[in-house]
C-alpha atoms as a PDB file:
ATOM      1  CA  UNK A   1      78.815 149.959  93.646  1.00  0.00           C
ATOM      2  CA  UNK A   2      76.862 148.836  90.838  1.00  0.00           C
ATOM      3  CA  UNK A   3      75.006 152.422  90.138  1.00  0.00           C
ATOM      4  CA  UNK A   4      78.930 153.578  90.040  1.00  0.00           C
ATOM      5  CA  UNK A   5      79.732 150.875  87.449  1.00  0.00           C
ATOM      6  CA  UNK A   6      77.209 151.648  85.662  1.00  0.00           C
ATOM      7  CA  UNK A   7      78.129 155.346  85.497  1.00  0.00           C
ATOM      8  CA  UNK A   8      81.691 154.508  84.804  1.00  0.00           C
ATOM      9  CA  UNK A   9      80.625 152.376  82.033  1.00  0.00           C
ATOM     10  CA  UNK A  10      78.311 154.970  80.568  1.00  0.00           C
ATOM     11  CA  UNK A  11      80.826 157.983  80.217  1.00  0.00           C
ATOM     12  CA  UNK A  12      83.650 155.724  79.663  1.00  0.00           C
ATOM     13  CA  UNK A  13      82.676 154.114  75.985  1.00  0.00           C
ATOM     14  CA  UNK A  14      85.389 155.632  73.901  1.00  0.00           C
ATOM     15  CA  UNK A  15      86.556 154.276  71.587  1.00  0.00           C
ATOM     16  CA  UNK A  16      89.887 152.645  73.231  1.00  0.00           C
ATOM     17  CA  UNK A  17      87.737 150.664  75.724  1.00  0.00           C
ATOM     18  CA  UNK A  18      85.600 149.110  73.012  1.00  0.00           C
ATOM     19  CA  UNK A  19      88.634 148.298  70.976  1.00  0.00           C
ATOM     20  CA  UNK A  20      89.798 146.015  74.275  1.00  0.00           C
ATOM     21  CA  UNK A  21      86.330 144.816  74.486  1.00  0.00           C
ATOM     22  CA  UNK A  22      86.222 143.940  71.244  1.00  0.00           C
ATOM     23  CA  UNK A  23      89.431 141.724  72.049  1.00  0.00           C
ATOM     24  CA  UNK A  24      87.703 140.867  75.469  1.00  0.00           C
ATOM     25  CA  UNK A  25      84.492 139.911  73.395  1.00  0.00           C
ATOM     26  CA  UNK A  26      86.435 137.580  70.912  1.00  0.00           C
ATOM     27  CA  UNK A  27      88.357 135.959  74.107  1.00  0.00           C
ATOM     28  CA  UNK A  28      85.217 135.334  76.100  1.00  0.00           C
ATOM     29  CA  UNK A  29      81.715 135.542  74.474  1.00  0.00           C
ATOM     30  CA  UNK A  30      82.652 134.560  70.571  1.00  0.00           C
ATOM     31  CA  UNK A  31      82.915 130.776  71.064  1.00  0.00           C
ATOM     32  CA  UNK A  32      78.826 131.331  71.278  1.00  0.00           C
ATOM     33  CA  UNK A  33      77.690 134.385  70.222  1.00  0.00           C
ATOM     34  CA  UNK A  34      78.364 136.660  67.127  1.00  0.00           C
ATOM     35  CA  UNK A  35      77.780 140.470  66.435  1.00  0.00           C
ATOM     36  CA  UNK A  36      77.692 140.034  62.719  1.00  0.00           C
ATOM     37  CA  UNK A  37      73.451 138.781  62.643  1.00  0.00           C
ATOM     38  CA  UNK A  38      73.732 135.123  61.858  1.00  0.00           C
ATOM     39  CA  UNK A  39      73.359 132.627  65.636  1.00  0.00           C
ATOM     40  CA  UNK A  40      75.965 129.778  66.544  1.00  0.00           C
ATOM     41  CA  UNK A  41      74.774 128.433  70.067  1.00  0.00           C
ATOM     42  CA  UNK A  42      73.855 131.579  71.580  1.00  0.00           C
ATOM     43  CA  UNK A  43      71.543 134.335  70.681  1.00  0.00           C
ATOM     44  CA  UNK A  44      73.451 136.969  68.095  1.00  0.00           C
ATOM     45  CA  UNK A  45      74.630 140.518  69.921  1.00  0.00           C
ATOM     46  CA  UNK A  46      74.309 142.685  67.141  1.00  0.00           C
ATOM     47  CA  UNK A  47      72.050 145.795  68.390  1.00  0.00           C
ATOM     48  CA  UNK A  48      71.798 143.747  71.792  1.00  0.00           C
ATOM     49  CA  UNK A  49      72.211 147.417  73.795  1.00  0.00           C
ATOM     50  CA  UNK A  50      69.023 148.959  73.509  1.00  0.00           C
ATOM     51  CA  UNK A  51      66.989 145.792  72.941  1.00  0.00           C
ATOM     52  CA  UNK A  52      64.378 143.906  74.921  1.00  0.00           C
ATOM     53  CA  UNK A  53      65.983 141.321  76.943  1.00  0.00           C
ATOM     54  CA  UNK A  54      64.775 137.446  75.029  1.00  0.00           C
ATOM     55  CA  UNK A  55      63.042 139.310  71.903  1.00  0.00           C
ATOM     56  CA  UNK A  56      65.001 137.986  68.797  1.00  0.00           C
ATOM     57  CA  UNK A  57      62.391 136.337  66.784  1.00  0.00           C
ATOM     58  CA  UNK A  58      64.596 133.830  65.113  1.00  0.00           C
ATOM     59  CA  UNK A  59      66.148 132.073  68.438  1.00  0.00           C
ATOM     60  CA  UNK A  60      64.747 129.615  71.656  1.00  0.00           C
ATOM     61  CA  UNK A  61      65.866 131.474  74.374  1.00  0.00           C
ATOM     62  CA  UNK A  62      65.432 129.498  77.584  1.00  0.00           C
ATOM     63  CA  UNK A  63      62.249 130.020  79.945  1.00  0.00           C
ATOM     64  CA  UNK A  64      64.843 131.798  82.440  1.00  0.00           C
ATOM     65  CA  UNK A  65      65.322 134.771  79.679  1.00  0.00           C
ATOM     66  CA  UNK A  66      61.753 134.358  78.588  1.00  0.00           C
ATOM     67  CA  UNK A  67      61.346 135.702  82.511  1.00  0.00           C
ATOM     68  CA  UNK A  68      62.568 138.247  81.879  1.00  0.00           C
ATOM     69  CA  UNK A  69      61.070 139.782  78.662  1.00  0.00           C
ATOM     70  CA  UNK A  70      59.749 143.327  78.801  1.00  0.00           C
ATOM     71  CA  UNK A  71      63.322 144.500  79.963  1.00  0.00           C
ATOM     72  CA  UNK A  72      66.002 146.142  78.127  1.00  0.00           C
ATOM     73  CA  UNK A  73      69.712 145.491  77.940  1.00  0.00           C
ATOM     74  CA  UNK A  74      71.145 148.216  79.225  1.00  0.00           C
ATOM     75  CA  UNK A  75      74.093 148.863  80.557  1.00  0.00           C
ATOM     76  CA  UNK A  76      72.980 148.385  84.117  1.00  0.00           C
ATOM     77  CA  UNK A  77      71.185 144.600  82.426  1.00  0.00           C
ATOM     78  CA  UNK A  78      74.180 143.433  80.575  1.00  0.00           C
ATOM     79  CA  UNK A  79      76.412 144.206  83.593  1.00  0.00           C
ATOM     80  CA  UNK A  80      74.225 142.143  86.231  1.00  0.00           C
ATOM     81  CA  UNK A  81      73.853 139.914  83.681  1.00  0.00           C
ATOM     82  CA  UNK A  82      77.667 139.680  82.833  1.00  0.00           C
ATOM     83  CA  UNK A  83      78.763 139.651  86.716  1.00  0.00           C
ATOM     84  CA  UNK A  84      76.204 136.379  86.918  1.00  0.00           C
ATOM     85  CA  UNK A  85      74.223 135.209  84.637  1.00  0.00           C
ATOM     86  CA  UNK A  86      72.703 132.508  86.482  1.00  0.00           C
ATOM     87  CA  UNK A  87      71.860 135.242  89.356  1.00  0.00           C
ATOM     88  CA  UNK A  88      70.320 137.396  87.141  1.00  0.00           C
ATOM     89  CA  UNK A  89      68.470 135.275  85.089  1.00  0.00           C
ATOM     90  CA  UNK A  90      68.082 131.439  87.628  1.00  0.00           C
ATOM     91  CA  UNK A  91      68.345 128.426  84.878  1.00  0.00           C
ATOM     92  CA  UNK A  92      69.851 130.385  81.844  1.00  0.00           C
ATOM     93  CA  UNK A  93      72.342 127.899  79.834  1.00  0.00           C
ATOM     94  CA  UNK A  94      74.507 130.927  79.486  1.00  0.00           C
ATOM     95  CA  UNK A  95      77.169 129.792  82.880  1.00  0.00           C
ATOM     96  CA  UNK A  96      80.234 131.944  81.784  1.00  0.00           C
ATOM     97  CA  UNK A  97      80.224 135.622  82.578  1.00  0.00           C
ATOM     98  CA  UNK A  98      82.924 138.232  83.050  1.00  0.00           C
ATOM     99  CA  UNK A  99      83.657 138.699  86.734  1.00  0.00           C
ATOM    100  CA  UNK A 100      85.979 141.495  86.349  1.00  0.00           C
ATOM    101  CA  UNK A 101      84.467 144.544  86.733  1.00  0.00           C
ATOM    102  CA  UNK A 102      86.633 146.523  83.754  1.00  0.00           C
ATOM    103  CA  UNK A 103      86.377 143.722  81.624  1.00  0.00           C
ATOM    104  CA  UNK A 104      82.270 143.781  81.989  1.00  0.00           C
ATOM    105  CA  UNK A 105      82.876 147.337  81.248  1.00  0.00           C
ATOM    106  CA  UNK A 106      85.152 147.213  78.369  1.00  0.00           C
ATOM    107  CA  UNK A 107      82.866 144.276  76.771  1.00  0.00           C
ATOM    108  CA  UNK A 108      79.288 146.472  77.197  1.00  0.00           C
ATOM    109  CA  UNK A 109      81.405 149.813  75.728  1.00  0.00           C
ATOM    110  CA  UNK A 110      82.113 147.257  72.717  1.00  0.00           C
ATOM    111  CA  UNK A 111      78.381 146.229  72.560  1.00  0.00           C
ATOM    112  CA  UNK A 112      77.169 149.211  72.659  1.00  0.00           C
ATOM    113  CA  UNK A 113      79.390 149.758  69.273  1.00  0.00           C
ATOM    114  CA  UNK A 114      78.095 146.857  67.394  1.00  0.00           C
ATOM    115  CA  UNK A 115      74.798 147.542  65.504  1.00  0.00           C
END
């Protein structure tokens, strides 16, 4: 299931489903995090696709993230992570993810936008 999602979410980034992620993104993740560089509560997501999981110089990320350094958000990362955070990563202080299986979809296509 989760090799599938990641699949679908690979050859499905066009340029619709990042527009709804965007929307998705504003609904669910902005209250914390931004993609525009600067950090509210939550690490920034700017360039997050591609980069090593806990490795922004300029933020405390929690010793559950710190775990898990030497990875790379990927789409097969960010939707684990997404699904549940505190499975992926035990005693992160992110405890809101995105259940919904499009809308983790739609919200990584968006990411994967934002540079």
């Amino acid at each position: 299931m989760r090799i599938a999602l990641a699949l679908f979410i690979a050859l499905a980034a066009t340029p619709a489903l990042a527009a709804t992620g965007q929307d998705l993104f504003n609904d669910k993740c902005a209250e914390c995090h931004t993609v525009d560089g600067t950090s509210l509560t939550a690490p920034t997501l700017k360039g997050v696709f591609g980069r090593k999981i806990a490795s922004l110089p300029d933020y405390q990320y929690s010793p559950a993230l710190k775990a898990k350094q030497g990875g790379i958000w990927t789409a097969a990362t960010l939707d684990t992570y997404l699904f549940n955070p505190r499975g992926f990563a035990p005693g992160t202080e992110m405890f809101v993810g995105a259940p919904d299986p499009k809308e983790r979809g739609a919200i990584i296509a968006y990411l994967k936008t934002v540079k």
